[in-house]
PDB file of N, CA and C in Angstrom:
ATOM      1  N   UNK A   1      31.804 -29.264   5.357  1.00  0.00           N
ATOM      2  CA  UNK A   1      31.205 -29.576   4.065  1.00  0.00           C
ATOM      3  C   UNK A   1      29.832 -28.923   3.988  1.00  0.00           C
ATOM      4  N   UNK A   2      29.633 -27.842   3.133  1.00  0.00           N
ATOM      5  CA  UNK A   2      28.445 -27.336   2.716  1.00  0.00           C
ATOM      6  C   UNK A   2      27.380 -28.378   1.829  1.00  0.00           C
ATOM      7  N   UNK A   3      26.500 -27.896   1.659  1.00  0.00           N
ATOM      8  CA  UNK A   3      25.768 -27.978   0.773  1.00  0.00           C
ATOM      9  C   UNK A   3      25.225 -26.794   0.122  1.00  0.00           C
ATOM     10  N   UNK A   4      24.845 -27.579  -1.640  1.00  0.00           N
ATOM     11  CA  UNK A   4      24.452 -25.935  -2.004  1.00  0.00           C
ATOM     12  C   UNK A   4      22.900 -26.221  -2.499  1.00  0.00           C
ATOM     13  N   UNK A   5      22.447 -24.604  -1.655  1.00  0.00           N
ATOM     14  CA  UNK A   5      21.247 -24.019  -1.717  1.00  0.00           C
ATOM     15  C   UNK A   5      20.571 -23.559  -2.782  1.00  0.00           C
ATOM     16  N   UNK A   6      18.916 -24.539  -3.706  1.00  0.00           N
ATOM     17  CA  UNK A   6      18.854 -24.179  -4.234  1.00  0.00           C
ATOM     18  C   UNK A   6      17.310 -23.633  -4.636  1.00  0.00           C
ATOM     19  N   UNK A   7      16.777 -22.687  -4.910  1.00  0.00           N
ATOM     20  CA  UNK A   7      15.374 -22.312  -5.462  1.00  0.00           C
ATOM     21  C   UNK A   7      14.951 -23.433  -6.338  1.00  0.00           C
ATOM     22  N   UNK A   8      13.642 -23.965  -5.850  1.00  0.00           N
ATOM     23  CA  UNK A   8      12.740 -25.192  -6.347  1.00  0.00           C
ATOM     24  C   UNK A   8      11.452 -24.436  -6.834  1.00  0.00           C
ATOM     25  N   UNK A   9      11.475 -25.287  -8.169  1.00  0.00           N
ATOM     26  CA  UNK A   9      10.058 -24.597  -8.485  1.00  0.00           C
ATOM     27  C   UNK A   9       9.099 -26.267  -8.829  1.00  0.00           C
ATOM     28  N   UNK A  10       7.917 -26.683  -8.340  1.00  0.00           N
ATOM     29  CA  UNK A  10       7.633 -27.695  -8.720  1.00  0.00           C
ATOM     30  C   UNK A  10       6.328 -27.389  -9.593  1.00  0.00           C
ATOM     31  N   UNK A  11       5.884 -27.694 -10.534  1.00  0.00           N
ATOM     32  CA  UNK A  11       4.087 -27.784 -11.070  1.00  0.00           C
ATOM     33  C   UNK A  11       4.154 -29.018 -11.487  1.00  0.00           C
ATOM     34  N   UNK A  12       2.818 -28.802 -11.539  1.00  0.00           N
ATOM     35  CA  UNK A  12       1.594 -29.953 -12.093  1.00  0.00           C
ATOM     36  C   UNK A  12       0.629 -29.520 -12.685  1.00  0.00           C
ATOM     37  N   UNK A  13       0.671 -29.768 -13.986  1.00  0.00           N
ATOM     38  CA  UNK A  13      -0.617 -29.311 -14.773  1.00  0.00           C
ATOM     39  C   UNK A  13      -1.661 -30.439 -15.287  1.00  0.00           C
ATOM     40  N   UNK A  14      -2.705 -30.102 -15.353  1.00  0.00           N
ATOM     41  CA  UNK A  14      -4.184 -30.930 -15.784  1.00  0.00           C
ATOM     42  C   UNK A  14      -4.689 -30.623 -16.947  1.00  0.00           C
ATOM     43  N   UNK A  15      -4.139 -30.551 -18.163  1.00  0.00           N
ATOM     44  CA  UNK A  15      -4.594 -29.956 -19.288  1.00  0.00           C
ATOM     45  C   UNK A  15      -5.635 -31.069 -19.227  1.00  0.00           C
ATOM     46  N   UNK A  16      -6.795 -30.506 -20.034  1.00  0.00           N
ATOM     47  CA  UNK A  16      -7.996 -31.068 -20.676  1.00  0.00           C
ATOM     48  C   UNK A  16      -7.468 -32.017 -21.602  1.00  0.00           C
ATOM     49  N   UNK A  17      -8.185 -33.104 -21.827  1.00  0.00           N
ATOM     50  CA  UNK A  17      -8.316 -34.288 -22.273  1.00  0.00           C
ATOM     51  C   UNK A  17      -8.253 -33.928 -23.851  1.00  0.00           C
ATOM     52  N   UNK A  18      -6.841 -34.756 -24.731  1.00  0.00           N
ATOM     53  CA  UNK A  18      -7.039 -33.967 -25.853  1.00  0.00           C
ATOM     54  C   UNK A  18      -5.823 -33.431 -26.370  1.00  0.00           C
ATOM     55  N   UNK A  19      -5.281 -32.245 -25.304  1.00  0.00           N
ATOM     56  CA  UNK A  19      -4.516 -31.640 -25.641  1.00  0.00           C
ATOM     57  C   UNK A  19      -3.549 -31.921 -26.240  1.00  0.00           C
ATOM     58  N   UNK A  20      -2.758 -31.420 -26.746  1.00  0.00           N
ATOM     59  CA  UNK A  20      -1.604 -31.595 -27.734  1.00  0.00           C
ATOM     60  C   UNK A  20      -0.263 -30.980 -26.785  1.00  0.00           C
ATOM     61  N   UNK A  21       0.422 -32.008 -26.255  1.00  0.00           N
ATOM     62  CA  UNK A  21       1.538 -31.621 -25.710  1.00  0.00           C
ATOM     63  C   UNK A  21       2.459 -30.860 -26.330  1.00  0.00           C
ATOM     64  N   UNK A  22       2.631 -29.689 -25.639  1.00  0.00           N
ATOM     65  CA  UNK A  22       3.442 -28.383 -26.351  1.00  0.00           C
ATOM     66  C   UNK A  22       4.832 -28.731 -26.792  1.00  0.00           C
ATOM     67  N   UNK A  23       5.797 -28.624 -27.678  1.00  0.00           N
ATOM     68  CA  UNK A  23       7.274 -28.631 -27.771  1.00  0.00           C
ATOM     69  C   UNK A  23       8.195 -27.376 -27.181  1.00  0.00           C
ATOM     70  N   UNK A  24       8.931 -27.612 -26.829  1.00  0.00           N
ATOM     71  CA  UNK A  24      10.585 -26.333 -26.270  1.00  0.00           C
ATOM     72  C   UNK A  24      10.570 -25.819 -27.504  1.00  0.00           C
ATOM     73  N   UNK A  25      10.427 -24.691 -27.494  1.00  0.00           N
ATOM     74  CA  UNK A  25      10.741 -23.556 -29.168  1.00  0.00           C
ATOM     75  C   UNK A  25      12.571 -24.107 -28.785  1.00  0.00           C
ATOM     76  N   UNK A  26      13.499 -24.120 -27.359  1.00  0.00           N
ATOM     77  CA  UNK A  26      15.044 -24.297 -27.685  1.00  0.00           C
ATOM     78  C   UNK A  26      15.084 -25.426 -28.331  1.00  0.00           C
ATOM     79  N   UNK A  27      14.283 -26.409 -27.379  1.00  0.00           N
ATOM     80  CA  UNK A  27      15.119 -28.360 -27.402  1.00  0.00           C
ATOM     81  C   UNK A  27      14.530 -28.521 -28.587  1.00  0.00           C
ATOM     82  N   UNK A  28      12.743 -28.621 -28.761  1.00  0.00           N
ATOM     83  CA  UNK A  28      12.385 -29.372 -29.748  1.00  0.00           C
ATOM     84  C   UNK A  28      11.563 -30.598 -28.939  1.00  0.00           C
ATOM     85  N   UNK A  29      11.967 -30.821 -27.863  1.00  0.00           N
ATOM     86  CA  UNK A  29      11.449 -31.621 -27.128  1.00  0.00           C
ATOM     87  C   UNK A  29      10.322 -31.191 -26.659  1.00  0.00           C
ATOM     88  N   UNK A  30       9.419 -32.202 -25.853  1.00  0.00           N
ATOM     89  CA  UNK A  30       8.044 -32.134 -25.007  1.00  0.00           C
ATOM     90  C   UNK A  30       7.682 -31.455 -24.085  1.00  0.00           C
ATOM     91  N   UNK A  31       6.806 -30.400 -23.698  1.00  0.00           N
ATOM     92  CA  UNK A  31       7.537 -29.985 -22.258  1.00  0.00           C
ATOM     93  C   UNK A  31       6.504 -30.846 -20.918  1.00  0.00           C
ATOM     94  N   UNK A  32       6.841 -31.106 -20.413  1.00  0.00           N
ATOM     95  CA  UNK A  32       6.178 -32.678 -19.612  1.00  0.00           C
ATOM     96  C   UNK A  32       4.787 -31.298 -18.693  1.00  0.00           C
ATOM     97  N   UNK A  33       4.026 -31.757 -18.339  1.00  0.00           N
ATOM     98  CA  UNK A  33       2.690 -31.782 -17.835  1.00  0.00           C
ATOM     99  C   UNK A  33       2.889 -31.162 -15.767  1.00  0.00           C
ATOM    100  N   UNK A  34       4.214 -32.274 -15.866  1.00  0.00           N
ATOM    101  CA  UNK A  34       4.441 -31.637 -14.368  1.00  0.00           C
ATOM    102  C   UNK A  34       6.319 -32.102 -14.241  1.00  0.00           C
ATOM    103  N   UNK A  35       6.742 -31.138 -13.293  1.00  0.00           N
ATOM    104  CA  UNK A  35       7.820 -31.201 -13.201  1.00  0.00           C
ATOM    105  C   UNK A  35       8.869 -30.621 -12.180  1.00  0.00           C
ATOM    106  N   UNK A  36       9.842 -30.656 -12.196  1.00  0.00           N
ATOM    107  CA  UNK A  36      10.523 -30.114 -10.891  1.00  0.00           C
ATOM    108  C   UNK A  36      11.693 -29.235 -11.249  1.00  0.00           C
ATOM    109  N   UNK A  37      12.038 -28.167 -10.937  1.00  0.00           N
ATOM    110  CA  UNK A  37      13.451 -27.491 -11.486  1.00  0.00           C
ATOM    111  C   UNK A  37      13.870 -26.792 -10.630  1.00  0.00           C
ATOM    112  N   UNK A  38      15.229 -26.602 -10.638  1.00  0.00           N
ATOM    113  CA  UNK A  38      16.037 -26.415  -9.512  1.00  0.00           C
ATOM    114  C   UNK A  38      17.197 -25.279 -10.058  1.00  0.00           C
ATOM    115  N   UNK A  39      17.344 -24.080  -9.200  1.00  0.00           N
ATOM    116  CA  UNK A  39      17.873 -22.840  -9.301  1.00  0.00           C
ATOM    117  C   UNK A  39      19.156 -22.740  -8.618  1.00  0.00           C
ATOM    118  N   UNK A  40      20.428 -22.861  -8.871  1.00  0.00           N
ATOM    119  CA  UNK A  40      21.418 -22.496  -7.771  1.00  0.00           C
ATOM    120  C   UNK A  40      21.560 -21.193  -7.411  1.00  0.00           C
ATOM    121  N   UNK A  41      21.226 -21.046  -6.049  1.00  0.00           N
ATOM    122  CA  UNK A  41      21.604 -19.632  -5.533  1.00  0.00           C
ATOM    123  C   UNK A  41      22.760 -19.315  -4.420  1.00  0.00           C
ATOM    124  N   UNK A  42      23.371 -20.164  -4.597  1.00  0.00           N
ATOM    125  CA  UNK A  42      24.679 -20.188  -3.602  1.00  0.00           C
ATOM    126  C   UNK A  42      26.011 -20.601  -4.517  1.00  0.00           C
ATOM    127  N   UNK A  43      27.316 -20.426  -4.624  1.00  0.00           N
ATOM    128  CA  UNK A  43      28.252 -20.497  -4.547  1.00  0.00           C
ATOM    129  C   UNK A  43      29.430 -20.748  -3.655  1.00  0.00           C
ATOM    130  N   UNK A  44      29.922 -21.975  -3.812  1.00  0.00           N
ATOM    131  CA  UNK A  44      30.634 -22.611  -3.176  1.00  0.00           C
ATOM    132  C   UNK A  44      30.111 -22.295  -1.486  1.00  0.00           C
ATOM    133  N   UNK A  45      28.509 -23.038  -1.197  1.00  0.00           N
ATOM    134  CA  UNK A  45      28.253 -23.210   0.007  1.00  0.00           C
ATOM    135  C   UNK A  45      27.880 -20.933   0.629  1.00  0.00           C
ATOM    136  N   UNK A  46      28.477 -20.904  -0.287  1.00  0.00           N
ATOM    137  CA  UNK A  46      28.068 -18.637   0.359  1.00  0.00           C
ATOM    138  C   UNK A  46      26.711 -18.481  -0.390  1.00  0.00           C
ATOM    139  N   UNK A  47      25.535 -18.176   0.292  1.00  0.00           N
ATOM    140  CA  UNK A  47      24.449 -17.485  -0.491  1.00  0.00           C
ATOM    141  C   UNK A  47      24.337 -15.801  -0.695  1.00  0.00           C
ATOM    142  N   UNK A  48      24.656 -15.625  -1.817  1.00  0.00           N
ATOM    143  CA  UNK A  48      24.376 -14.383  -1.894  1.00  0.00           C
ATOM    144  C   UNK A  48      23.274 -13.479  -2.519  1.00  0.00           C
ATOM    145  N   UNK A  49      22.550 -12.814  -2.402  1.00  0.00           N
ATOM    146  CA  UNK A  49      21.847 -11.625  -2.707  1.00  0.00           C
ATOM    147  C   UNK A  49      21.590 -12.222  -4.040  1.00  0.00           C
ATOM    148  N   UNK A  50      22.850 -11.342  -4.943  1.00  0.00           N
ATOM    149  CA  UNK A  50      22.789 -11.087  -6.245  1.00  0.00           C
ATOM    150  C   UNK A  50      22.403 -12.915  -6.924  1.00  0.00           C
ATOM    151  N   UNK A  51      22.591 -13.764  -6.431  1.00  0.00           N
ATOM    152  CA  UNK A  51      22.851 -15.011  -7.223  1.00  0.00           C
ATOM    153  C   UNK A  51      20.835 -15.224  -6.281  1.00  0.00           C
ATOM    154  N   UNK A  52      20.946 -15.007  -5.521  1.00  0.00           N
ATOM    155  CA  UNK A  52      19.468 -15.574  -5.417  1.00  0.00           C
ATOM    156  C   UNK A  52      18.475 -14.737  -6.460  1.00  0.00           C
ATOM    157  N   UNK A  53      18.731 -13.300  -6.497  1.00  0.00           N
ATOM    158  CA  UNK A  53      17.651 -12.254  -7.240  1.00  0.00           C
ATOM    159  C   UNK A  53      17.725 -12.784  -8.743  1.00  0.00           C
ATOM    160  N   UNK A  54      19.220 -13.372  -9.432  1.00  0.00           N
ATOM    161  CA  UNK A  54      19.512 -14.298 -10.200  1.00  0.00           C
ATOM    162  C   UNK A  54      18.323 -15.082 -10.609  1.00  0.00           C
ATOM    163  N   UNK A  55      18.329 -16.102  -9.441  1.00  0.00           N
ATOM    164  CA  UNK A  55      17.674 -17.070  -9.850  1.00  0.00           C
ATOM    165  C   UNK A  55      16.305 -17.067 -10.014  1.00  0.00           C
ATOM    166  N   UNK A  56      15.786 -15.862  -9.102  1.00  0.00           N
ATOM    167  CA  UNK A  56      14.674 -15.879  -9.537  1.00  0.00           C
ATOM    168  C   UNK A  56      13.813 -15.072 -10.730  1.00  0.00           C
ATOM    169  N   UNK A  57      14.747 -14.718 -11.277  1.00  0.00           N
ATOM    170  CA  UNK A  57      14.611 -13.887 -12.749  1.00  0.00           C
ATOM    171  C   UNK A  57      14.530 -14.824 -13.444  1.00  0.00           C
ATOM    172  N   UNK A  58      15.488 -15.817 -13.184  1.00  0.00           N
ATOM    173  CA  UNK A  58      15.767 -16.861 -14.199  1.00  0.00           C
ATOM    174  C   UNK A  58      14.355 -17.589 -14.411  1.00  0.00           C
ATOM    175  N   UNK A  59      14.262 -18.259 -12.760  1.00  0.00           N
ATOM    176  CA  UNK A  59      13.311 -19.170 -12.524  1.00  0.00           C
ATOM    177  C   UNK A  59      11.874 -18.522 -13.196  1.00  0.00           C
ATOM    178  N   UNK A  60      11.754 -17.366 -12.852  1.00  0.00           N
ATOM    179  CA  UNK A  60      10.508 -16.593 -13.895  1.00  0.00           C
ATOM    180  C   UNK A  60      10.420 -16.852 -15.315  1.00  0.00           C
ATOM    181  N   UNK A  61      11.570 -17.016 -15.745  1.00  0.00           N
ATOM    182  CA  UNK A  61      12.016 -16.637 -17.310  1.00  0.00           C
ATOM    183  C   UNK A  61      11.285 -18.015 -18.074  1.00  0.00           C
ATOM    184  N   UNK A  62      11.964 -19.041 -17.276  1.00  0.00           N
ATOM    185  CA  UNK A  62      12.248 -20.468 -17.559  1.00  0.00           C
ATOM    186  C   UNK A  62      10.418 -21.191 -17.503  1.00  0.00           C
ATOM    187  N   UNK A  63       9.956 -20.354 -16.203  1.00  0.00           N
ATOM    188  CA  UNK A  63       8.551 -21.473 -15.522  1.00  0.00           C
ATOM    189  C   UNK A  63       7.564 -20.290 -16.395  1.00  0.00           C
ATOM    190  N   UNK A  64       7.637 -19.566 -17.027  1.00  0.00           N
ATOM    191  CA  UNK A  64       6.780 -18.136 -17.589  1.00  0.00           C
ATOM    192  C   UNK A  64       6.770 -18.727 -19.039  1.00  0.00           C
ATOM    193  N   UNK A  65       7.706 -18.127 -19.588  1.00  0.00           N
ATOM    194  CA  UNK A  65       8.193 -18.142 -21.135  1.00  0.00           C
ATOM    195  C   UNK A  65       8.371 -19.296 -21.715  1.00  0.00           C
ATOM    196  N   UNK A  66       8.901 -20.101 -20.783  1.00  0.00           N
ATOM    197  CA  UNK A  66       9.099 -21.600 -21.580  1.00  0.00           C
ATOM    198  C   UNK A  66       8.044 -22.996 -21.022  1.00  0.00           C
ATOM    199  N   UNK A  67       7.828 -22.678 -19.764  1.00  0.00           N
ATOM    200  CA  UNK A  67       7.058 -23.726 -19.667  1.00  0.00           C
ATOM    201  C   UNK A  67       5.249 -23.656 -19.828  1.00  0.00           C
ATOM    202  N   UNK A  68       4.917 -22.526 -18.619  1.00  0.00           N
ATOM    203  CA  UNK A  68       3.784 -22.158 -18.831  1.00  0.00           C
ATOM    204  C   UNK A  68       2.908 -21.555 -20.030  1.00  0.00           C
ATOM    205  N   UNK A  69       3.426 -20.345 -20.840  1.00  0.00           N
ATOM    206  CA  UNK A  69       3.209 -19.809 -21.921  1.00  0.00           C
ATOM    207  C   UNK A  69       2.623 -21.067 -22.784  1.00  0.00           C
ATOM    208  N   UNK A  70       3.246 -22.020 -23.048  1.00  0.00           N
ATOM    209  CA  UNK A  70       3.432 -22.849 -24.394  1.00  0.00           C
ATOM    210  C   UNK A  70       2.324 -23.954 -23.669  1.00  0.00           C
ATOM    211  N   UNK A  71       2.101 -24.471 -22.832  1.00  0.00           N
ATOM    212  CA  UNK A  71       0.718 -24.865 -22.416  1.00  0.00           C
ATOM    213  C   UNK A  71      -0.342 -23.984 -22.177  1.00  0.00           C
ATOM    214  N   UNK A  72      -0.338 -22.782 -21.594  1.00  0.00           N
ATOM    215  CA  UNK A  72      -1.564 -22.239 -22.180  1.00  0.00           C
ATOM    216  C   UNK A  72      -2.032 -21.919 -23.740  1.00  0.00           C
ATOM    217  N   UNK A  73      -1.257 -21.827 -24.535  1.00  0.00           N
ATOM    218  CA  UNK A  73      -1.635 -21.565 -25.995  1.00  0.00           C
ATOM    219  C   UNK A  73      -2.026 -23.318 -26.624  1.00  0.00           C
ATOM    220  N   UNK A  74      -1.413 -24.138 -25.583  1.00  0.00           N
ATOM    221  CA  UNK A  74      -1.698 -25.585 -26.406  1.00  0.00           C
ATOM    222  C   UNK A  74      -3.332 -25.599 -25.910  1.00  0.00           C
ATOM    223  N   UNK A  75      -3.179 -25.296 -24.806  1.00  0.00           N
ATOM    224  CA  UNK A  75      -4.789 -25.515 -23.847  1.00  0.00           C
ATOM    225  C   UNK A  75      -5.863 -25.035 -24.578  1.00  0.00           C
ATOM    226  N   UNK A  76      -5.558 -23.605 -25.286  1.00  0.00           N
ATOM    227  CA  UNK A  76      -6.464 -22.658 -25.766  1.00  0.00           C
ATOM    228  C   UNK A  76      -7.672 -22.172 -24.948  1.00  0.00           C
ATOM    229  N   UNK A  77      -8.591 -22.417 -26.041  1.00  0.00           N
ATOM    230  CA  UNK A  77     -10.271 -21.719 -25.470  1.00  0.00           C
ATOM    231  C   UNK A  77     -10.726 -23.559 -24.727  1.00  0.00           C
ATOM    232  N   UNK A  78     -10.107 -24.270 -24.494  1.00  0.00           N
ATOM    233  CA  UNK A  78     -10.465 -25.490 -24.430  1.00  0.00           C
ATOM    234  C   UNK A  78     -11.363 -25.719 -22.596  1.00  0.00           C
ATOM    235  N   UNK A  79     -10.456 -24.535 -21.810  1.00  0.00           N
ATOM    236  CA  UNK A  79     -10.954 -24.506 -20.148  1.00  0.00           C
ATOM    237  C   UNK A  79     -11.991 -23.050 -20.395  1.00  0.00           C
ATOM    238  N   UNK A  80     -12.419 -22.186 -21.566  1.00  0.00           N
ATOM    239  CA  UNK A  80     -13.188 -21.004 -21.607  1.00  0.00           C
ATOM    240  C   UNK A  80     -13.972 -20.769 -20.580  1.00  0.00           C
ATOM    241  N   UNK A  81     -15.264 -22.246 -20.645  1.00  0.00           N
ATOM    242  CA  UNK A  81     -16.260 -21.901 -19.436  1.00  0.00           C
ATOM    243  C   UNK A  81     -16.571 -22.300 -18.510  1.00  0.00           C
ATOM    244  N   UNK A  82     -14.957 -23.247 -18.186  1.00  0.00           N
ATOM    245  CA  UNK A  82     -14.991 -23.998 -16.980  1.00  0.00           C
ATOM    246  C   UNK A  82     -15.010 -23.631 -15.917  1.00  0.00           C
ATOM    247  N   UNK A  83     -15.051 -22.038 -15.847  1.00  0.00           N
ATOM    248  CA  UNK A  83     -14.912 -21.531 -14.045  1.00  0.00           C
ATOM    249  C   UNK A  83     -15.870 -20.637 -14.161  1.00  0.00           C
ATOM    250  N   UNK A  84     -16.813 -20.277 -15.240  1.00  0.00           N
ATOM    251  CA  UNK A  84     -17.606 -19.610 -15.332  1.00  0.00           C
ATOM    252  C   UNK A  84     -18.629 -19.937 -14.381  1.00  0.00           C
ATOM    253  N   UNK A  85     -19.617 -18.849 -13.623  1.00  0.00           N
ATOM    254  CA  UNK A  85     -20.592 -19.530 -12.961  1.00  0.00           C
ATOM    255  C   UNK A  85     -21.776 -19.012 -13.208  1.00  0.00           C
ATOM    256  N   UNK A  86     -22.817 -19.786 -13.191  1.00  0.00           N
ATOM    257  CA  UNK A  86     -24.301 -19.787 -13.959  1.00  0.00           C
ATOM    258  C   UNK A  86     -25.042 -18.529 -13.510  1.00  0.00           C
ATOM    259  N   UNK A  87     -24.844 -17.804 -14.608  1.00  0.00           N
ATOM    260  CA  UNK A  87     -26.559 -16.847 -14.421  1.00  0.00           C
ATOM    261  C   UNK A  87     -27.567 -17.071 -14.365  1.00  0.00           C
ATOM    262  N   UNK A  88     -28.321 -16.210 -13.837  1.00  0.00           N
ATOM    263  CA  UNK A  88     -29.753 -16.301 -14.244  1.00  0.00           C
ATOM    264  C   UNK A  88     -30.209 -15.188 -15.024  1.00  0.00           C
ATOM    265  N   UNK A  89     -31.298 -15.381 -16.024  1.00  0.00           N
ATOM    266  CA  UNK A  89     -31.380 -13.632 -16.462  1.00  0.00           C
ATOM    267  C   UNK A  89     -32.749 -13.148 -15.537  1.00  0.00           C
ATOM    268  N   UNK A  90     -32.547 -13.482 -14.663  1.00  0.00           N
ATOM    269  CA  UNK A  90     -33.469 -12.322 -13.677  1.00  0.00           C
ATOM    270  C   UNK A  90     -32.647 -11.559 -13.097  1.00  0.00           C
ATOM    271  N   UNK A  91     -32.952  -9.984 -12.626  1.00  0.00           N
ATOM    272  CA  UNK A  91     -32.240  -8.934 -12.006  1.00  0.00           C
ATOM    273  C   UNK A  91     -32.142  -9.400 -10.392  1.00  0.00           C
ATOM    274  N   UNK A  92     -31.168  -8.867 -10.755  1.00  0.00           N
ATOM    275  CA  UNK A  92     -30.080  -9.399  -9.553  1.00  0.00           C
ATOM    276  C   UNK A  92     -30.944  -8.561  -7.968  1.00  0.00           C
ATOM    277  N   UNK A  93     -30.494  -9.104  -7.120  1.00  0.00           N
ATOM    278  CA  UNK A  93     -31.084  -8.180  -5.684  1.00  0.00           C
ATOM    279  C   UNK A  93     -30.843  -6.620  -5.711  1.00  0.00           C
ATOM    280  N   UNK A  94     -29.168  -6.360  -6.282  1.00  0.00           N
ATOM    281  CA  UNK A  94     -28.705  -5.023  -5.930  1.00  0.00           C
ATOM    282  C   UNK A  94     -29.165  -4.386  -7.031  1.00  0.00           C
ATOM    283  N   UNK A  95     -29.588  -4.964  -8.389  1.00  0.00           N
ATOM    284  CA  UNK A  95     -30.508  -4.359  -9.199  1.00  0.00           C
ATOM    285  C   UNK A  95     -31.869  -4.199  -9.009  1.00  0.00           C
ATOM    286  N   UNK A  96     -32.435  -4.628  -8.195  1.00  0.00           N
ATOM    287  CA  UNK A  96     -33.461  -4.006  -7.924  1.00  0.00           C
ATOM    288  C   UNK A  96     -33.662  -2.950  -6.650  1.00  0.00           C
ATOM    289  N   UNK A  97     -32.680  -3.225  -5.637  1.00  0.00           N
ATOM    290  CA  UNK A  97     -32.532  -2.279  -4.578  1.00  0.00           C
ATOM    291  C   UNK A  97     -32.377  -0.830  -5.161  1.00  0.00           C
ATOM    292  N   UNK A  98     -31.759  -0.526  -6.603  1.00  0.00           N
ATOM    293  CA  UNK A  98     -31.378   0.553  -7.299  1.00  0.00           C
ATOM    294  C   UNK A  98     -32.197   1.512  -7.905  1.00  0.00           C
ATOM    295  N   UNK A  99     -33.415   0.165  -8.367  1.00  0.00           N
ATOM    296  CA  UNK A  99     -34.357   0.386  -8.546  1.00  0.00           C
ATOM    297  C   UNK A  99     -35.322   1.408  -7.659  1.00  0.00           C
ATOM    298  N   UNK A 100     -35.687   0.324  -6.857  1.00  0.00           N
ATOM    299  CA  UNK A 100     -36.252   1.068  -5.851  1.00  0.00           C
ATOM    300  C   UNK A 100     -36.082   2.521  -5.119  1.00  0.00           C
ATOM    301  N   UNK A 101     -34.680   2.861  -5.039  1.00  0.00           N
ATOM    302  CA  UNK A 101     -34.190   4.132  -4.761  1.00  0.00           C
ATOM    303  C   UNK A 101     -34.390   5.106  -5.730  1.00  0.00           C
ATOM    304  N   UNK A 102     -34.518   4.653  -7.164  1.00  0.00           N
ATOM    305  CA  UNK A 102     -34.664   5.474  -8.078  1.00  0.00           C
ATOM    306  C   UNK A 102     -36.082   5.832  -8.063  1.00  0.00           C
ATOM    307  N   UNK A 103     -36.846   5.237  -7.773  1.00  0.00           N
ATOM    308  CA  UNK A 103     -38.127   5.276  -7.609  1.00  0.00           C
ATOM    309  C   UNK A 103     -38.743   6.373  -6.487  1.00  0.00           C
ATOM    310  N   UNK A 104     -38.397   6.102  -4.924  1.00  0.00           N
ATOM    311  CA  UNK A 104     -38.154   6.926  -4.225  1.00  0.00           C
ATOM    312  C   UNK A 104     -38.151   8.314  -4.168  1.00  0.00           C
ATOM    313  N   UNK A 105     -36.897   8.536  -4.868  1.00  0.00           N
ATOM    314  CA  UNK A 105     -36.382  10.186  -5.130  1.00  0.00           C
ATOM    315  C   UNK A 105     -36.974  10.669  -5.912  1.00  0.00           C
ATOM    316  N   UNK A 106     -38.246   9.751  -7.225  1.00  0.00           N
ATOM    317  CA  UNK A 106     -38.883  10.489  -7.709  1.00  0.00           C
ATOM    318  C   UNK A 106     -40.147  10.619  -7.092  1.00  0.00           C
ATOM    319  N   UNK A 107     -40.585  10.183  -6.422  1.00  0.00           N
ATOM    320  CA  UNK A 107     -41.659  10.179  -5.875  1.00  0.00           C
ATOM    321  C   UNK A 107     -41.941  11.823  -4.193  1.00  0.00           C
TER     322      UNK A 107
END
């Protein structure tokens, strides 16, 4: 007795507080925040090649186009400057090292 082998894809997403849970352009339904989906790449207990390269076209298709896509457009500009990290407007070290060389060669 086999069992059959299958490609798992799991996420978890943290949309910002707010957001508007995206709908399936197919179902119409919700598409949930985090979740688990499962790829068959074996046939009757045989794994083959073609059914795994399968699945993971699929699994792209499915976790790309349908799940991810449609939460980032719900998310929007909403995470913009959340990973941004703070300047300063003073010149930087390697801007002034540049400086200095320029200085140099004219001198």
């Amino acid at each position: 007795m086999s069992s059959e082998r299958k490609l798992t894809i799991t996420y978890t997403l943290n949309p910002p507080e707010g957001t508007i849970t995206p709908l399936s352009k197919k179902t119409g339904q919700s598409i949930p925040p985090s979740d688990t989906i499962a790829f068959s790449v074996s046939k009757e207990g045989q794994v083959d090649y073609k059914q795994v390269v399968a699945a993971i076209q699929q699994a792209k298709e499915i976790t790309g186009i349908n799940i991810l896509t449609p939460w980032r457009d719900a998310v929007g500009d909403k995470e913009a400057g959340k990973d941004q990290k703070k300047t300063t407007t003073a010149d930087s070290p390697d801007e002034e090292d540049e400086d200095e060389e320029s200085n140099a060669e004219a001198a």
